[in-house]
N, C-alpha and C. Protein backbone atom coordinates (compact mmCIF):
# COMPACT_ATOMS: atom_id res chain seq x y z
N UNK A 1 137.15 126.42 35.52
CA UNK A 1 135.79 126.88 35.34
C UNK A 1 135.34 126.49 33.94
N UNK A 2 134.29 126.03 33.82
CA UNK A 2 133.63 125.44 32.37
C UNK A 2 132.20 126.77 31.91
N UNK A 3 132.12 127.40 31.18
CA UNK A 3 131.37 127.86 31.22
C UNK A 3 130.37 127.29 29.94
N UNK A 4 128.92 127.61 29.73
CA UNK A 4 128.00 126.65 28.94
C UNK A 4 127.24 127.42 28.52
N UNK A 5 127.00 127.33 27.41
CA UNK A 5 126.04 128.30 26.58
C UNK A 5 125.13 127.69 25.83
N UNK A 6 123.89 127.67 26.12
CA UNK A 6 122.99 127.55 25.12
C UNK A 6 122.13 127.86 24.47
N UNK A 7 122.17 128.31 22.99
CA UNK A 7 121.71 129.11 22.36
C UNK A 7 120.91 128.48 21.29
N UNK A 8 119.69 129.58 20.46
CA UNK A 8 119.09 128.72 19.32
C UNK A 8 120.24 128.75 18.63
N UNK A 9 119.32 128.21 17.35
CA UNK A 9 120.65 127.85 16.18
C UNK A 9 120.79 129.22 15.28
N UNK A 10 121.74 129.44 14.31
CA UNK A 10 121.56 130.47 13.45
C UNK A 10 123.14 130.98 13.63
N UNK A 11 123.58 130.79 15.07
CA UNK A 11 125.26 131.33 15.02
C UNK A 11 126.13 130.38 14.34
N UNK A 12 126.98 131.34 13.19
CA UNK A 12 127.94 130.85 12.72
C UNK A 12 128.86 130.25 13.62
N UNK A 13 130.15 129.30 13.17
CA UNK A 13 131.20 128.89 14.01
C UNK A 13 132.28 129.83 14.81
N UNK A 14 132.45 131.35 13.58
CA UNK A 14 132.98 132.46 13.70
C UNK A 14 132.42 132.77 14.75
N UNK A 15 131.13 132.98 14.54
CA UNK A 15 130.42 133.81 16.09
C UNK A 15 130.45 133.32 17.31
N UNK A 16 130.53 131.97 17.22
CA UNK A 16 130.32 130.89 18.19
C UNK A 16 131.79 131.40 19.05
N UNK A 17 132.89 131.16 18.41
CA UNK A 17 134.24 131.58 18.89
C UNK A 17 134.45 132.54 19.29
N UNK A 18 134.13 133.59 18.51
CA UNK A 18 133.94 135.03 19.28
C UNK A 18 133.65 134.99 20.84
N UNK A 19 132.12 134.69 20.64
CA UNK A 19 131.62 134.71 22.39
C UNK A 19 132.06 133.71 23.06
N UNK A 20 132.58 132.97 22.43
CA UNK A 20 133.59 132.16 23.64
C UNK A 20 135.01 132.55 24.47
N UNK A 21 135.46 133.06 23.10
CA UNK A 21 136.47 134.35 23.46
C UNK A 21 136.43 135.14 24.42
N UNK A 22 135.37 136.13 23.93
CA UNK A 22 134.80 137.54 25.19
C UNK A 22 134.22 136.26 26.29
N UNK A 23 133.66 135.45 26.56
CA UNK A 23 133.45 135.11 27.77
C UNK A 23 134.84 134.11 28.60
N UNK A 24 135.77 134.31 27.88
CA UNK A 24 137.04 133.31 28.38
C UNK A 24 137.83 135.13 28.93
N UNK A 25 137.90 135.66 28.13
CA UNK A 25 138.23 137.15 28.70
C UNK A 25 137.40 137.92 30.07
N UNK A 26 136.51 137.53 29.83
CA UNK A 26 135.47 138.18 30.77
C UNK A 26 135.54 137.63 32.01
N UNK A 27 136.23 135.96 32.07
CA UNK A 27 136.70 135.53 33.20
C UNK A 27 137.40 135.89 33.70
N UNK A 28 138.42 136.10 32.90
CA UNK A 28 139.94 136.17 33.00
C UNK A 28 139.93 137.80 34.23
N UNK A 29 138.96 138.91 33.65
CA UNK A 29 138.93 140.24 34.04
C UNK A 29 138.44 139.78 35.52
N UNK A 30 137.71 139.21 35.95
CA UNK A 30 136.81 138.72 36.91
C UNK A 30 137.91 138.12 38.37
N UNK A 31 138.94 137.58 37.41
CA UNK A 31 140.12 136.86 38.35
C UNK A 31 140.60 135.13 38.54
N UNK A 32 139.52 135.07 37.07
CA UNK A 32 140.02 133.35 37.04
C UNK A 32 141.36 133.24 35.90
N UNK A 33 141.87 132.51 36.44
CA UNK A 33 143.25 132.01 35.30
C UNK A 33 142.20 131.76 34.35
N UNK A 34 143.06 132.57 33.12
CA UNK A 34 142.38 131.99 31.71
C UNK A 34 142.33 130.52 31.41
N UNK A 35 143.56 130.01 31.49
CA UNK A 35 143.68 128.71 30.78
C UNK A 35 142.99 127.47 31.62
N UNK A 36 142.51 128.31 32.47
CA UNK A 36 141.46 127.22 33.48
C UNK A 36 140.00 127.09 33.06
N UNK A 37 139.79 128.26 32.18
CA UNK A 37 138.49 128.30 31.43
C UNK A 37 138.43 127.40 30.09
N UNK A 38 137.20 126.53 30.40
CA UNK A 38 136.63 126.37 29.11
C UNK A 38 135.36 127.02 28.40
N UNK A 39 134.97 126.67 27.21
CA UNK A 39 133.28 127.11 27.11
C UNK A 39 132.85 126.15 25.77
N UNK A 40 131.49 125.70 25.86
CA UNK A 40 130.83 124.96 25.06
C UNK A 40 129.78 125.54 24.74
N UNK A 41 129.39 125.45 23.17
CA UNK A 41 127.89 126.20 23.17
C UNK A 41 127.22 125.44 21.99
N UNK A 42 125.79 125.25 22.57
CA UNK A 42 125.21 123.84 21.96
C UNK A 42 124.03 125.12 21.46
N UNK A 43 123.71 124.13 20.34
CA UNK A 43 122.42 124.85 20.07
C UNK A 43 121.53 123.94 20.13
N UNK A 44 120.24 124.61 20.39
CA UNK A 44 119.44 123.93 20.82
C UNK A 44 117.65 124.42 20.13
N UNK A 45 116.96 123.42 19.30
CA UNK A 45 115.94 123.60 18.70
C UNK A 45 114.85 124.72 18.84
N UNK A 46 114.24 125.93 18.12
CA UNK A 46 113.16 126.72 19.14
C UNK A 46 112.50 125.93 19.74
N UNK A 47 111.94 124.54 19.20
CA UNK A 47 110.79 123.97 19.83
C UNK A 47 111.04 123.11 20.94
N UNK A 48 112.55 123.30 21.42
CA UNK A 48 112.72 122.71 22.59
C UNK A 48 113.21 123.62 23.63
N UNK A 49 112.93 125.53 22.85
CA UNK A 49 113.93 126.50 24.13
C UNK A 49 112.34 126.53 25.33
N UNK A 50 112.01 127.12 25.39
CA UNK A 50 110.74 126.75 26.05
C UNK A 50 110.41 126.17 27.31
N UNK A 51 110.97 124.97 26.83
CA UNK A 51 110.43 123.32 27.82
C UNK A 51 112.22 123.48 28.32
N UNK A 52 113.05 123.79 27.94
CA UNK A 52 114.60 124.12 28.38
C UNK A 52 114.89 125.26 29.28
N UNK A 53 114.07 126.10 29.16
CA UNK A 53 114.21 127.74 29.83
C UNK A 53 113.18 126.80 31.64
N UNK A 54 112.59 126.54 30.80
CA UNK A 54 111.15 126.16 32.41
C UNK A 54 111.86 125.72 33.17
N UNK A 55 112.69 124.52 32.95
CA UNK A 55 112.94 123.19 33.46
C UNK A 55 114.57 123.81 33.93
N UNK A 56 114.89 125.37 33.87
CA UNK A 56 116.05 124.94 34.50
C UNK A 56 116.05 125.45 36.03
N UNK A 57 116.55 124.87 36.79
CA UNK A 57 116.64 125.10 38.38
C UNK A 57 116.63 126.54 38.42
N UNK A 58 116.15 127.46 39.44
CA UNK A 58 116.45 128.89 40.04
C UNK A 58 117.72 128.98 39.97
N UNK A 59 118.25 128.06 41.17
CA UNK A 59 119.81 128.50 41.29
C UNK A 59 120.72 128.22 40.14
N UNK A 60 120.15 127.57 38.67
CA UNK A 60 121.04 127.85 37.72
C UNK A 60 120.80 129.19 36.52
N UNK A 61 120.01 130.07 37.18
CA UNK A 61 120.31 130.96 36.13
C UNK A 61 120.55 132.49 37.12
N UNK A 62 121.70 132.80 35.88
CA UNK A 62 122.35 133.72 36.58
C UNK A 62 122.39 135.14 35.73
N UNK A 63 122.21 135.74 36.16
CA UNK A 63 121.98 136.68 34.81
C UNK A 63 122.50 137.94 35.67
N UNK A 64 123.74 138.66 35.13
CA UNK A 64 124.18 139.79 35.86
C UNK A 64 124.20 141.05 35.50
N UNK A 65 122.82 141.25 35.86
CA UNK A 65 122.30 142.61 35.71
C UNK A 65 122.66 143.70 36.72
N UNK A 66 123.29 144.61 36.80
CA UNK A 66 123.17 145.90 37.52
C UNK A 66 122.07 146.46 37.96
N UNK A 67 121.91 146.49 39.12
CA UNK A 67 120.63 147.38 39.71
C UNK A 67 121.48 148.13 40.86
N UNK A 68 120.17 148.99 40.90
CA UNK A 68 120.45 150.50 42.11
C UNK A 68 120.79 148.93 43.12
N UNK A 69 122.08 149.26 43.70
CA UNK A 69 122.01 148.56 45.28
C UNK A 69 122.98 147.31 45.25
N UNK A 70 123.28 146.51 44.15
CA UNK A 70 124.31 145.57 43.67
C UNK A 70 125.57 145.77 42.49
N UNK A 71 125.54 147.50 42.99
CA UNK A 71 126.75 147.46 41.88
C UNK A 71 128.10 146.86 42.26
N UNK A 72 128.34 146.27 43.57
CA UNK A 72 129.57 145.73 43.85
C UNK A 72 129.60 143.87 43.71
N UNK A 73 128.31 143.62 42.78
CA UNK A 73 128.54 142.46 42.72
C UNK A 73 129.11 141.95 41.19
C-alpha cells in the first residue's frame, strides 16, 4: 500500500515524518503489514491547492469521517 499526501508547504521534515509514521501505524492497526506501507508527501503551492482540490476525481477522496450509521466502517 503507498499512501500520498499532499499538503501546503510550511511542514518541517520532522513533521513530515511524524505523519508518515502515525499513518504507516494507522495502517498497520487497520490490518496491512507495515513494511508493505509506504508514504510520500509533496507539498504543493497555495496557488495551485485550489485548481488541485477541483480536479481530483470523487472516487479519489476519501475522508473517514464517523457518522450516526457508518461506525463499522
Amino acid at each position: 500500500m503507498h499512501i500520498t499526501v499532499t499538503t501546503l508547504p510550511g511542514y518541517t521534515p520532522v513533521e513530515k515524518k511524524l505523519l508518515a509514521k502515525k499513518l504507516k501505524e494507522a495502517a498497520a492497526s487497520a490490518g496491512v503489514v507495515s513494511f508493505t506501507v509506504s508514504v510520500s508527501i509533496k507539498d504543493l503551492p497555495m496557488k495551485e491547492w485550489d485548481k488541485f482540490v477541483r480536479e481530483l476525481p470523487d472516487n479519489e477522496i476519501i475522508i473517514p469521517e464517523l457518522r450516526k450509521g457508518y461506525e463499522d466502517y
